[in-house]
N, C-alpha and C. Protein backbone atom coordinates (compact mmCIF):
# COMPACT_ATOMS: atom_id res chain seq x y z
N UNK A 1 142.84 107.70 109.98
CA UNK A 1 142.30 108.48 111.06
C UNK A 1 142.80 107.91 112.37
N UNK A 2 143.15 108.65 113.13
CA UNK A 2 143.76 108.26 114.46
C UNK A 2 142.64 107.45 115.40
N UNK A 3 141.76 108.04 115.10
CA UNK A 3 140.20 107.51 116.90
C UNK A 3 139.52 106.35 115.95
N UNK A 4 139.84 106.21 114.31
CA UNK A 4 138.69 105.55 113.63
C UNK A 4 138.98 103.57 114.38
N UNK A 5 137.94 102.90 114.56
CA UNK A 5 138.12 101.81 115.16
C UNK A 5 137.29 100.60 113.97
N UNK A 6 137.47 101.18 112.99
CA UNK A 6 136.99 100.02 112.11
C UNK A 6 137.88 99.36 111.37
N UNK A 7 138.12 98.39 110.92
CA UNK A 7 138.97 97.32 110.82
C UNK A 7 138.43 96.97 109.41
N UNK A 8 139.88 97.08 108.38
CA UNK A 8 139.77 96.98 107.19
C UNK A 8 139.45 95.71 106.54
N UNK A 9 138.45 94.94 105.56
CA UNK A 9 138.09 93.80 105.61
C UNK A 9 139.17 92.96 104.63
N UNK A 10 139.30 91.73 105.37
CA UNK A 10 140.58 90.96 105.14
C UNK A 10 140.43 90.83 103.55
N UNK A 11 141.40 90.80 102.57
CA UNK A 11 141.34 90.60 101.39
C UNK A 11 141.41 89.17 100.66
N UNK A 12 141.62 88.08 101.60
CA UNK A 12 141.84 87.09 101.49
C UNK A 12 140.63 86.18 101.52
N UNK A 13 139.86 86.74 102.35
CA UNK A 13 138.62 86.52 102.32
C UNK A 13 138.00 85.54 100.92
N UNK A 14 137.58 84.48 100.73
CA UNK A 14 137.02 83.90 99.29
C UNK A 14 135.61 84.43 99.23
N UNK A 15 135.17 84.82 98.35
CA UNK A 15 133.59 85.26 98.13
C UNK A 15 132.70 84.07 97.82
N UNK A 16 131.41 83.67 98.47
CA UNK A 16 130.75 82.39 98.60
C UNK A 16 130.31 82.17 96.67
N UNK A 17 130.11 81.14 96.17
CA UNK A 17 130.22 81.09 94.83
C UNK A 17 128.82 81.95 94.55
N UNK A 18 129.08 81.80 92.99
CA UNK A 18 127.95 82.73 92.18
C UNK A 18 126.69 82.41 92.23
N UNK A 19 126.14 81.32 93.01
CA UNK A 19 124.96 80.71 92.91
C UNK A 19 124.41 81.21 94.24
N UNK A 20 125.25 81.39 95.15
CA UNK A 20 124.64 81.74 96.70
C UNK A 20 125.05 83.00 97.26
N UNK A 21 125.64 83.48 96.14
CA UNK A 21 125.16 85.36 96.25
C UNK A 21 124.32 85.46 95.42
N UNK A 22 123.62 85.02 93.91
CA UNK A 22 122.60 84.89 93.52
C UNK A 22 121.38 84.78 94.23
N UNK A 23 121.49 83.58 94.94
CA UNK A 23 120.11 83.51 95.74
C UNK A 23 120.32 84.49 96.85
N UNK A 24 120.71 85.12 97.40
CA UNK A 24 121.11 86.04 98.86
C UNK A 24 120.18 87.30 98.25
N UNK A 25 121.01 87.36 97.17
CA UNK A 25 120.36 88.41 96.16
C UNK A 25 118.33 88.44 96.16
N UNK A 26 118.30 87.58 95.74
CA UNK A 26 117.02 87.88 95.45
C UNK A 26 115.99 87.29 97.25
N UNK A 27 116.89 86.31 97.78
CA UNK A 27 116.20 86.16 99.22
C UNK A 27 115.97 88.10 99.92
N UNK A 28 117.13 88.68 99.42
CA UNK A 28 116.93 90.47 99.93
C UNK A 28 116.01 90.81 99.47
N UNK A 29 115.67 90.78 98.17
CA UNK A 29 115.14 91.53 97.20
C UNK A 29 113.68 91.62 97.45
N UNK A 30 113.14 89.70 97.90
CA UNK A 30 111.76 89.27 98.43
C UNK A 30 111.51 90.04 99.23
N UNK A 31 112.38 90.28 100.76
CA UNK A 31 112.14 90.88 101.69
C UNK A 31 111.78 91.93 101.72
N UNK A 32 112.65 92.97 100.65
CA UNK A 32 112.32 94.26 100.48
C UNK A 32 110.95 94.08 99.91
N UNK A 33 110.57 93.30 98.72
CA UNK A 33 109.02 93.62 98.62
C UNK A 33 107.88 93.72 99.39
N UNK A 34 108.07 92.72 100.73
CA UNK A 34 107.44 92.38 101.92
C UNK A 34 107.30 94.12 102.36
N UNK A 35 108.17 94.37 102.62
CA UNK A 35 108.32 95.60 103.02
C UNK A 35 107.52 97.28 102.69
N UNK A 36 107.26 96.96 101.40
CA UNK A 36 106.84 98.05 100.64
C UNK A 36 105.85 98.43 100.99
N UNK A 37 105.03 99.31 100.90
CA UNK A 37 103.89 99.94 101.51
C UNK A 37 103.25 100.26 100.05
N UNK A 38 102.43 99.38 99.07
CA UNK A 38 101.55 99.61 98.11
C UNK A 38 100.40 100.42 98.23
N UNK A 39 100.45 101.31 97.14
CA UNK A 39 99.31 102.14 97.10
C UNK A 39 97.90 101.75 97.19
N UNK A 40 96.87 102.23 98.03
CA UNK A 40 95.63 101.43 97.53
C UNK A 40 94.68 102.57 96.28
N UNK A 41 93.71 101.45 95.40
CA UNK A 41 93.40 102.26 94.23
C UNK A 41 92.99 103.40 94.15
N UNK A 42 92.39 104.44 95.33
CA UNK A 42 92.48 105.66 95.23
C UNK A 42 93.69 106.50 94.80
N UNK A 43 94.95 106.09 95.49
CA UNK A 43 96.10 106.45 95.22
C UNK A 43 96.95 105.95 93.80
N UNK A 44 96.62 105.18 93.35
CA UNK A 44 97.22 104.77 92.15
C UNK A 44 96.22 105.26 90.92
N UNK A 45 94.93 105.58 90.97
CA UNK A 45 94.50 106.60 90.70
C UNK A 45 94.87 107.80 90.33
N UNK A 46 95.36 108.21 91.39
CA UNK A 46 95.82 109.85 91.64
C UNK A 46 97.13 109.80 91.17
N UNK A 47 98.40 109.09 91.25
CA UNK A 47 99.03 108.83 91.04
C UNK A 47 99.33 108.43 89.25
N UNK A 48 98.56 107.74 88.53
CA UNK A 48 98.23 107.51 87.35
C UNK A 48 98.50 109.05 87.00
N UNK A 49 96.95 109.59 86.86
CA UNK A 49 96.40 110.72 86.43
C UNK A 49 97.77 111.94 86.73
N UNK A 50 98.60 111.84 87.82
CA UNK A 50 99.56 112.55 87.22
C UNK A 50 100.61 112.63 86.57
N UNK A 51 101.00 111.43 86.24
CA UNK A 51 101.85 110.88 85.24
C UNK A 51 101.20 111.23 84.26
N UNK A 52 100.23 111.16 83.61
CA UNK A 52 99.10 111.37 82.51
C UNK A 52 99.10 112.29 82.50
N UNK A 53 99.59 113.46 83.12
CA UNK A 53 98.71 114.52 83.05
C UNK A 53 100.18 115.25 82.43
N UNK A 54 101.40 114.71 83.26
CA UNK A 54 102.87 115.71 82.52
C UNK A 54 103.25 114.75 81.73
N UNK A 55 102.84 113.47 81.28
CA UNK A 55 103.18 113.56 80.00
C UNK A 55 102.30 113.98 79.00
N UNK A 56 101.07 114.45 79.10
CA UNK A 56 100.51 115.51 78.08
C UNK A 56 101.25 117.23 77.66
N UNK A 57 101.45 117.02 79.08
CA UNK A 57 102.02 118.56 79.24
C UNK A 57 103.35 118.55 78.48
N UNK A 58 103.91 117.46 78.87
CA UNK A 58 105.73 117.76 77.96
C UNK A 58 105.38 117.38 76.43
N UNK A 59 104.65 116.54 75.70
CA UNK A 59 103.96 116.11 74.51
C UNK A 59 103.48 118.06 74.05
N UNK A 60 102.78 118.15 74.43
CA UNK A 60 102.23 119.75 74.30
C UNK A 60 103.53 120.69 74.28
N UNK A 61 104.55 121.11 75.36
CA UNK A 61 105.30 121.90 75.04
C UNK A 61 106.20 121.67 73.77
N UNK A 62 106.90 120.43 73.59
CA UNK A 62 107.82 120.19 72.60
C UNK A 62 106.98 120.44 71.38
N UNK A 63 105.57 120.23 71.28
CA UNK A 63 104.84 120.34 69.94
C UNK A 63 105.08 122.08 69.91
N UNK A 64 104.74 122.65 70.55
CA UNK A 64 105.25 124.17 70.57
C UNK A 64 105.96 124.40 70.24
N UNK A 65 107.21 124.03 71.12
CA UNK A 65 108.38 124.82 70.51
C UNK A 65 109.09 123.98 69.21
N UNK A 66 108.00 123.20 68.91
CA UNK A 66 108.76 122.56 67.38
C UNK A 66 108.23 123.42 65.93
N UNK A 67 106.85 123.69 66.54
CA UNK A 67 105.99 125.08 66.05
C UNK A 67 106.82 126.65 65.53
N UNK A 68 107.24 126.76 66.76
CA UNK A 68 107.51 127.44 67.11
C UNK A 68 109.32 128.07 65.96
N UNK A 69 109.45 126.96 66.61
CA UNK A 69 111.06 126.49 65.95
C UNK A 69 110.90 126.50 64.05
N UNK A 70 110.20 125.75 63.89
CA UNK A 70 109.71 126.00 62.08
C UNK A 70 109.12 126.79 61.55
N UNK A 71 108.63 127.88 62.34
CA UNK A 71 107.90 128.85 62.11
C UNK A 71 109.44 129.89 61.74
N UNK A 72 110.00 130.05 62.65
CA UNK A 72 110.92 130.90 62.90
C UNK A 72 112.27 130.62 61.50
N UNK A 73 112.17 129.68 61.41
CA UNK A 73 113.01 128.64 60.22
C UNK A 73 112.64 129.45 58.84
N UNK A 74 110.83 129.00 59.15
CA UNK A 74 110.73 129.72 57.40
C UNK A 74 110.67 131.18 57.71
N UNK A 75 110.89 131.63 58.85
CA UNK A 75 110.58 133.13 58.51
C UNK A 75 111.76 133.62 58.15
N UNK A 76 112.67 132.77 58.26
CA UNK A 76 114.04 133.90 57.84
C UNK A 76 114.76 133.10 56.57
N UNK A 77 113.75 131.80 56.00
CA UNK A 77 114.02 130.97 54.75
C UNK A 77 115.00 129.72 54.25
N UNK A 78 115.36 129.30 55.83
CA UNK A 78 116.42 127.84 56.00
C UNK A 78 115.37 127.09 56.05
N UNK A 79 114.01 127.17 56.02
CA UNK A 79 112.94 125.87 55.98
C UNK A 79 112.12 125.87 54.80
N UNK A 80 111.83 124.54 54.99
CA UNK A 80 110.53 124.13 53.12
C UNK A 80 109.49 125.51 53.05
């Protein structure tokens, strides 16, 4: 790009060893937890209960259409 003013990073560059991008790693990682905004138990509550609630719902449809599916099987006599 003609106007672009960023400067390609040197390749020569040595990468700091595996132990202190390890720790960099997880010194980020802390921070980000600091960061997080945790639900309080009303919300994890509510939150629960709808997880709970579609995995009943997908448990329920597949039982259907497995119903559904073997029903249709023996009606035309490829099933027990």
């Amino acid at each position: 790009m003609a106007g672009s003013s960023t400067v390609a990073p040197d390749a020569k560059q040595p990468r700091p060893n595996v132990f202190k991008r390890t720790g960099l790693f997880f010194k980020d990682a802390w921070g980000e937890l600091k960061r997080v905004r945790w639900p309080n138990r009303k919300e994890l509550v509510s939150y629960t209960m709808v997880v709970l609630g579609t995995c009943i719902f997908m448990i329920l449809l597949v039982f259907a259409f497995d119903l559904g599916i073997s029903y249709l099987l023996r009606l035309i006599g490829l099933g027990k």
